[in-house]
PDB file of N, CA and C in Angstrom:
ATOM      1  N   UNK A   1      46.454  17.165  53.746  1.00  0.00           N
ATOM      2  CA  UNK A   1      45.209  17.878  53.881  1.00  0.00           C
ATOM      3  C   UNK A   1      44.088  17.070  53.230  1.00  0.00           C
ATOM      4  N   UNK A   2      42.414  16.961  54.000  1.00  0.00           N
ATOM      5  CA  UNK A   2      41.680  16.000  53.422  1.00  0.00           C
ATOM      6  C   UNK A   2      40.717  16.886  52.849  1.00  0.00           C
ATOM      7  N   UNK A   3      40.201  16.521  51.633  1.00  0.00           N
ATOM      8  CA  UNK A   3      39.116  17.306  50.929  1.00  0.00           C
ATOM      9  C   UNK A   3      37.949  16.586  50.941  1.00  0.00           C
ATOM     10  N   UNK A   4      36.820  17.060  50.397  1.00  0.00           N
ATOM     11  CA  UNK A   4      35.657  16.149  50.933  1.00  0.00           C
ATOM     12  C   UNK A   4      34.852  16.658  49.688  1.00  0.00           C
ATOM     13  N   UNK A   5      34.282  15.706  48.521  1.00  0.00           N
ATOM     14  CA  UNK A   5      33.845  15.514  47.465  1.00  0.00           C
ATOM     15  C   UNK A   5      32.207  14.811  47.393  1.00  0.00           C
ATOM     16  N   UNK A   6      30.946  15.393  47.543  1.00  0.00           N
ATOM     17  CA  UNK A   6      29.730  15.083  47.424  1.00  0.00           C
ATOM     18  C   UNK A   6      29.887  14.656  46.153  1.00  0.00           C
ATOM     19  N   UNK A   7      29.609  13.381  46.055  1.00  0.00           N
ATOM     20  CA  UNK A   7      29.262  12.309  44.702  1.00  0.00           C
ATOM     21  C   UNK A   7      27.422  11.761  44.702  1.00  0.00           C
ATOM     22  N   UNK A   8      27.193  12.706  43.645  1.00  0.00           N
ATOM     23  CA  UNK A   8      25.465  12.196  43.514  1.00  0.00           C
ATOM     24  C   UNK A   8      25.127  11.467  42.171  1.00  0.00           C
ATOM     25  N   UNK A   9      24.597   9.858  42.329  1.00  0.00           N
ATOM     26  CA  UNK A   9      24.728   9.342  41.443  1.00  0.00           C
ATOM     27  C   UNK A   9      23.193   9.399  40.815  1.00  0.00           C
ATOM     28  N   UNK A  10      22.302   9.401  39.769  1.00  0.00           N
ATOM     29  CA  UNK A  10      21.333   9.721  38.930  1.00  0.00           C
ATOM     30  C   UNK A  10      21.457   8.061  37.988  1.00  0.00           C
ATOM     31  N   UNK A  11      20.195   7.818  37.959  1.00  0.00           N
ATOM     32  CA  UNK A  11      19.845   7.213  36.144  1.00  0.00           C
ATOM     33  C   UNK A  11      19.405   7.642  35.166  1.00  0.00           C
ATOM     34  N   UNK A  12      19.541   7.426  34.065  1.00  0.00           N
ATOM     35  CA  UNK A  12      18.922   8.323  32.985  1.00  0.00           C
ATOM     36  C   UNK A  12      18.265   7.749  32.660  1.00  0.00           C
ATOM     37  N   UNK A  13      17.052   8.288  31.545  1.00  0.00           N
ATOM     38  CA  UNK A  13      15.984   7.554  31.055  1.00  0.00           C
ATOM     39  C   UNK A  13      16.221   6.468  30.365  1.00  0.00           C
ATOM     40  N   UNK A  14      17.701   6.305  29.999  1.00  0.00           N
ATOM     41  CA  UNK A  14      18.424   4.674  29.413  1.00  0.00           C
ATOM     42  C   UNK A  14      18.546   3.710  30.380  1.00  0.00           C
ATOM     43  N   UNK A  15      18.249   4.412  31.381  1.00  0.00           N
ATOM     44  CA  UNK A  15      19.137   3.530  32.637  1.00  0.00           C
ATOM     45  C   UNK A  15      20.220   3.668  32.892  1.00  0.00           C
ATOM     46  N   UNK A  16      21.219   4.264  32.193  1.00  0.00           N
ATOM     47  CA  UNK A  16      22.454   4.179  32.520  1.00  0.00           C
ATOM     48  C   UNK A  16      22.600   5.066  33.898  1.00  0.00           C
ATOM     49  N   UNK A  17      23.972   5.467  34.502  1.00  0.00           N
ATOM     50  CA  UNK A  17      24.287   5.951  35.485  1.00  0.00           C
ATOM     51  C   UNK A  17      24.983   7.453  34.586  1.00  0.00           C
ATOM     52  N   UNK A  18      24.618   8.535  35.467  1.00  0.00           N
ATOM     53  CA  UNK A  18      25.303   9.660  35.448  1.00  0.00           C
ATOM     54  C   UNK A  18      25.867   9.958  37.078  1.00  0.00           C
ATOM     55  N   UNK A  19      26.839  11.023  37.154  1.00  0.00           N
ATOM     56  CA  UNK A  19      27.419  11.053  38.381  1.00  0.00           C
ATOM     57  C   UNK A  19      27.505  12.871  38.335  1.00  0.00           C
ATOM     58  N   UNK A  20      27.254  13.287  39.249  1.00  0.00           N
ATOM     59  CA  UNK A  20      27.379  14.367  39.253  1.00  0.00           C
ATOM     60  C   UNK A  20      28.349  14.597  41.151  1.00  0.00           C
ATOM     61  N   UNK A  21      29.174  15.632  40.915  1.00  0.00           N
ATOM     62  CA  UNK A  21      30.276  15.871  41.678  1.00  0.00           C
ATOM     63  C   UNK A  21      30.582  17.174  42.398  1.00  0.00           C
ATOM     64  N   UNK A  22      30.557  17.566  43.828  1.00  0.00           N
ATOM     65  CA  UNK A  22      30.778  18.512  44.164  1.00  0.00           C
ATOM     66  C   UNK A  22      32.038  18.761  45.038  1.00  0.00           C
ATOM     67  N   UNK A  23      32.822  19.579  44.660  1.00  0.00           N
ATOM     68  CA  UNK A  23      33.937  19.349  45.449  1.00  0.00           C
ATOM     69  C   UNK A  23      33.852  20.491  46.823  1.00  0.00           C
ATOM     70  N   UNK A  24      34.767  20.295  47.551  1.00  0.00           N
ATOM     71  CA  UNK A  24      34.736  20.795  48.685  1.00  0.00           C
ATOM     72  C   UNK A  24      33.490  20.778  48.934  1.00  0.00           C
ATOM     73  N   UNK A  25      32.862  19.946  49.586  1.00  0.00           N
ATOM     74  CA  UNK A  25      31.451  19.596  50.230  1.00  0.00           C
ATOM     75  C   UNK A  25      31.669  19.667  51.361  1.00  0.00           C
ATOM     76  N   UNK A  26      30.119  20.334  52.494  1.00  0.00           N
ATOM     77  CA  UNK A  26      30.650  20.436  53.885  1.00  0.00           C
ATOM     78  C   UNK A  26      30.442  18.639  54.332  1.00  0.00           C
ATOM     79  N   UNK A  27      31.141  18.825  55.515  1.00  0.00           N
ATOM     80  CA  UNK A  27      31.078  17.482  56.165  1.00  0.00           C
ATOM     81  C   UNK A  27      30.550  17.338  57.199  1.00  0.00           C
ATOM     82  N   UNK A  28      29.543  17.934  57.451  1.00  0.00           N
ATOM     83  CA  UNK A  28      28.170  17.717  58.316  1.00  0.00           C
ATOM     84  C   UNK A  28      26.623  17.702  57.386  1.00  0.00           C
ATOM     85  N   UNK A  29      27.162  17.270  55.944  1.00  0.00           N
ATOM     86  CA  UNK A  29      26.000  17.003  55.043  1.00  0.00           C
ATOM     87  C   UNK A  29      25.014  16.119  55.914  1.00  0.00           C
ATOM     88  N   UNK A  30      23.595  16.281  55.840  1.00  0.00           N
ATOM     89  CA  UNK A  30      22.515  15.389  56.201  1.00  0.00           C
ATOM     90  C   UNK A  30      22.037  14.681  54.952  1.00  0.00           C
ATOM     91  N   UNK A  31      21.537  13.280  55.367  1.00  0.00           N
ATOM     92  CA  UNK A  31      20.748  12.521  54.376  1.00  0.00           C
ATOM     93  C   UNK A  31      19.532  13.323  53.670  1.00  0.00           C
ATOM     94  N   UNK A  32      18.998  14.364  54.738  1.00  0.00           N
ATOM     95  CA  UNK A  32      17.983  15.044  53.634  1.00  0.00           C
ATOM     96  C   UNK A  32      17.908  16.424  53.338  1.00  0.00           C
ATOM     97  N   UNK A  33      19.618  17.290  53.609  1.00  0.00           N
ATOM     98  CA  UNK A  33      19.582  17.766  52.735  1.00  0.00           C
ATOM     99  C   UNK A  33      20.392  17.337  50.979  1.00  0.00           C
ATOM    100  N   UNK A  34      21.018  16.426  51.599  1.00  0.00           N
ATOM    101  CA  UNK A  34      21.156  15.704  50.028  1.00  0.00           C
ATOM    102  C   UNK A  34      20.640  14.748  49.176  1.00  0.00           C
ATOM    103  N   UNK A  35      19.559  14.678  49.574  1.00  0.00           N
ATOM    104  CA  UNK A  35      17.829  13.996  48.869  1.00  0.00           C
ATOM    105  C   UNK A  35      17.286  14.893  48.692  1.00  0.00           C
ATOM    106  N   UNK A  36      17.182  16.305  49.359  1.00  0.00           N
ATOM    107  CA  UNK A  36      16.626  17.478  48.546  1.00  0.00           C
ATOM    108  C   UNK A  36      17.701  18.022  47.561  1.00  0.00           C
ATOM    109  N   UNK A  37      18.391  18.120  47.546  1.00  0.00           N
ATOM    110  CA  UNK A  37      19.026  18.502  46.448  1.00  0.00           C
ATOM    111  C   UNK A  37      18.887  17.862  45.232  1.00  0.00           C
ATOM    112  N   UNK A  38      18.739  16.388  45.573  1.00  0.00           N
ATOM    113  CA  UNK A  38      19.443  15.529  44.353  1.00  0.00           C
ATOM    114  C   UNK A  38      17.527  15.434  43.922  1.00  0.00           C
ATOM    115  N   UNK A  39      16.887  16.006  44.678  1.00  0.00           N
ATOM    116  CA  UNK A  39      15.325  15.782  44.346  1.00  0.00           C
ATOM    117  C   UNK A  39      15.447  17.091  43.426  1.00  0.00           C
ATOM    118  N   UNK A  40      15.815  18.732  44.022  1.00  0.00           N
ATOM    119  CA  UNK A  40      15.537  19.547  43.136  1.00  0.00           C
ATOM    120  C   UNK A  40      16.662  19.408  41.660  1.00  0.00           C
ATOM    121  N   UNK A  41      17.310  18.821  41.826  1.00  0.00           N
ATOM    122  CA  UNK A  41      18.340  18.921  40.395  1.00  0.00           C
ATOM    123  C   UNK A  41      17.368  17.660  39.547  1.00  0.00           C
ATOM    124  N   UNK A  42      16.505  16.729  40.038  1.00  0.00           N
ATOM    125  CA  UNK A  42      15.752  15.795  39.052  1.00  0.00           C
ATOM    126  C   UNK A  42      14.496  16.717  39.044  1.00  0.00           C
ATOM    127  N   UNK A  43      13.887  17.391  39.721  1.00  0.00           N
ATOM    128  CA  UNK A  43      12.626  18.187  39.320  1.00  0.00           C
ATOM    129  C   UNK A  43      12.901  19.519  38.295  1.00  0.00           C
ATOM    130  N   UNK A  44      14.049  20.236  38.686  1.00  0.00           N
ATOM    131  CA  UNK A  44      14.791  21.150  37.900  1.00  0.00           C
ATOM    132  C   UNK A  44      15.048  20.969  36.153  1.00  0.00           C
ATOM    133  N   UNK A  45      15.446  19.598  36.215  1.00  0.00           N
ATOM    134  CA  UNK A  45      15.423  18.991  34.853  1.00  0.00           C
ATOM    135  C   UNK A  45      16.385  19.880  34.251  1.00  0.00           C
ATOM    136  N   UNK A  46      17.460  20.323  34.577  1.00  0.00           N
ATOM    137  CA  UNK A  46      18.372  21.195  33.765  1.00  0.00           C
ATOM    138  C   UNK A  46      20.080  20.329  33.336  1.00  0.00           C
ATOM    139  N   UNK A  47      19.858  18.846  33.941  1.00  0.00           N
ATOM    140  CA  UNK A  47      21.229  18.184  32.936  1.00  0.00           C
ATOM    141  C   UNK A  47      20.596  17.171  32.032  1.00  0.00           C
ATOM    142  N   UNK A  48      21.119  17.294  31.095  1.00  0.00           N
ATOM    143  CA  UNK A  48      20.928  16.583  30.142  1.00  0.00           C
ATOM    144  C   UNK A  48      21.890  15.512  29.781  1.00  0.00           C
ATOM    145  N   UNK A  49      21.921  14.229  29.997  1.00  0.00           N
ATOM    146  CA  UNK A  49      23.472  13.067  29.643  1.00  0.00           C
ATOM    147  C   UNK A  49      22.802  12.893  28.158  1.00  0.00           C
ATOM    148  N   UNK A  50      24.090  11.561  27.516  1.00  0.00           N
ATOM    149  CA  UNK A  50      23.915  11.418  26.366  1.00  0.00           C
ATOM    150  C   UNK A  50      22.922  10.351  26.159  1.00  0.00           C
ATOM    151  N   UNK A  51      22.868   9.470  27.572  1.00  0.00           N
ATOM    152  CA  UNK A  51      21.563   8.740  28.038  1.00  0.00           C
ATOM    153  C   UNK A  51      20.103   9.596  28.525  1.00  0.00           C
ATOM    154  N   UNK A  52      19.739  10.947  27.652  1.00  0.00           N
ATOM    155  CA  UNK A  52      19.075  11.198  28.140  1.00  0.00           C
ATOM    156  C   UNK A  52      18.526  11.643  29.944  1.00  0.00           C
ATOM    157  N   UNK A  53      17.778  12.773  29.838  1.00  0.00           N
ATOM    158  CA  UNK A  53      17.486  13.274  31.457  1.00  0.00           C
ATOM    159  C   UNK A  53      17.351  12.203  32.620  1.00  0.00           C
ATOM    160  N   UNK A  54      18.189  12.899  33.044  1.00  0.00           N
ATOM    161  CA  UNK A  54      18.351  12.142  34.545  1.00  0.00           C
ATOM    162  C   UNK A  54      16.668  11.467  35.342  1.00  0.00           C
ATOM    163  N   UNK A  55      16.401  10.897  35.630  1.00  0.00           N
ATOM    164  CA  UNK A  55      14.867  11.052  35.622  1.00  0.00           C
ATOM    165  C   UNK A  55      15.309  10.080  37.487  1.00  0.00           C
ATOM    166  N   UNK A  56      15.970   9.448  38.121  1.00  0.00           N
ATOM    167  CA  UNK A  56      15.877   8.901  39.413  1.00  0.00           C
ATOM    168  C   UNK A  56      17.221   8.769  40.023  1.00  0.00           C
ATOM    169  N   UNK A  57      17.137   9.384  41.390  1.00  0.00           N
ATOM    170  CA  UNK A  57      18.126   8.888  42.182  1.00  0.00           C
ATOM    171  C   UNK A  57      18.833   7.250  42.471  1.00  0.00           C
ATOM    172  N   UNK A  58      20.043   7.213  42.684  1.00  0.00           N
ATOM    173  CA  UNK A  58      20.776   5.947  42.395  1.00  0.00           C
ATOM    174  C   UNK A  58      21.417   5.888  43.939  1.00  0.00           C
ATOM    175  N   UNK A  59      22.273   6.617  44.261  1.00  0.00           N
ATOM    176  CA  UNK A  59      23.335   6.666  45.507  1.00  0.00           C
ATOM    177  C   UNK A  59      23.563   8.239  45.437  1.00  0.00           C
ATOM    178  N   UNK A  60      24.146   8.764  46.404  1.00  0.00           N
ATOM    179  CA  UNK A  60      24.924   9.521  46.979  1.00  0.00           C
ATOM    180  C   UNK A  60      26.085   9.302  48.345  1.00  0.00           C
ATOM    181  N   UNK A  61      27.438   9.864  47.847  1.00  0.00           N
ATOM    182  CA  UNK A  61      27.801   9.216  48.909  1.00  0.00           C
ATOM    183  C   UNK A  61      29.357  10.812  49.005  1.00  0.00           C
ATOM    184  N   UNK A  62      29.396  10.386  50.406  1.00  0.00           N
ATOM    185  CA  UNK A  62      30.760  11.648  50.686  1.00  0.00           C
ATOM    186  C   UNK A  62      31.880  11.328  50.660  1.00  0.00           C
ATOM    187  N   UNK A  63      32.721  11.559  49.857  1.00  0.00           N
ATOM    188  CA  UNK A  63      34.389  10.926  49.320  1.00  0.00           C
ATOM    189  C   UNK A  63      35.599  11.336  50.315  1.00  0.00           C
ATOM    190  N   UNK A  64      36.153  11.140  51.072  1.00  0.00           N
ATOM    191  CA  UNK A  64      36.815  11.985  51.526  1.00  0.00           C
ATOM    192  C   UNK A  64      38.515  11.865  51.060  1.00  0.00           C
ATOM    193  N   UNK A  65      39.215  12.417  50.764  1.00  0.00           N
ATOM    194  CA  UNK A  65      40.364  12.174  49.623  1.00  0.00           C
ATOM    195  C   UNK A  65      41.667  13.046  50.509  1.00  0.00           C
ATOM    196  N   UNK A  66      42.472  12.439  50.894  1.00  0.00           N
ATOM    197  CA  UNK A  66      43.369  12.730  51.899  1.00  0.00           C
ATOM    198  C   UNK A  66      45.172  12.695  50.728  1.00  0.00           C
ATOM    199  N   UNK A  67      45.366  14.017  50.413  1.00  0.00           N
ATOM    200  CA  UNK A  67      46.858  13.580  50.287  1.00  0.00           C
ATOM    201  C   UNK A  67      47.627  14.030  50.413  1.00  0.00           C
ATOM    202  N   UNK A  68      49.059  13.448  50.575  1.00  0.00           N
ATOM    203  CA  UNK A  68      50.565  13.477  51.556  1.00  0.00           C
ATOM    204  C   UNK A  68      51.308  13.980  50.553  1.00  0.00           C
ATOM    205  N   UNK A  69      52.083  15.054  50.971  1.00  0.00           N
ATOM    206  CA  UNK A  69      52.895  15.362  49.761  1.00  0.00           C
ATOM    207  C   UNK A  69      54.277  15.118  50.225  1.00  0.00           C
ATOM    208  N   UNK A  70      55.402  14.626  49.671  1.00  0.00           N
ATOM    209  CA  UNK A  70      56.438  14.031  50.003  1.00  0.00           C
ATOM    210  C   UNK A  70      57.992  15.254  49.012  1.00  0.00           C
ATOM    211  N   UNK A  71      58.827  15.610  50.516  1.00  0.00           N
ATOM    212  CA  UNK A  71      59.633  16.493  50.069  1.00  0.00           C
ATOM    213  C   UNK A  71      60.965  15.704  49.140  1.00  0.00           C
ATOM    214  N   UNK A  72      60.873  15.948  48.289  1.00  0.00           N
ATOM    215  CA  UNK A  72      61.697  15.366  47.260  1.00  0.00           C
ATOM    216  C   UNK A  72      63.042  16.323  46.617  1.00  0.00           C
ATOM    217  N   UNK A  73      63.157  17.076  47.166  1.00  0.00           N
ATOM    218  CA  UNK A  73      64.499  18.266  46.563  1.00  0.00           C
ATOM    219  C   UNK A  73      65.210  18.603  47.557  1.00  0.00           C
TER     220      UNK A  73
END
């Protein structure tokens, strides 16, 4: 069974990278509704990293994670 994981990547005011993660994401996501999102979660200003507020978009990208389970008993 494949699951599908929205990965939105952020910089912080260090620069560093934060990643923020949504699981079971639909898979007819559009490029702008996930530039509005990742726009209202940087206008929202409600995560805080240890690099300081997220302040610019980096990447976003859709994971898709497929796994086989194997009968063993």
């Amino acid at each position: 069974m494949a699951t599908l994981r929205l990965e939105m990547t952020f910089k912080n005011t260090e620069g560093r990278t934060s990643k923020i993660a949504v699981d079971n994401a639909r898979d007819d996501l559009t490029d702008i509704e996930v530039k509005e999102a990742m726009d209202s979660i940087l206008g929202d200003n409600i995560f805080i990293t240890t690099g300081g507020d997220l302040v610019e978009k980096s990447k976003a990208e859709l994971i898709t994670t497929e796994v086989k389970e194997f009968e063993i008993e």
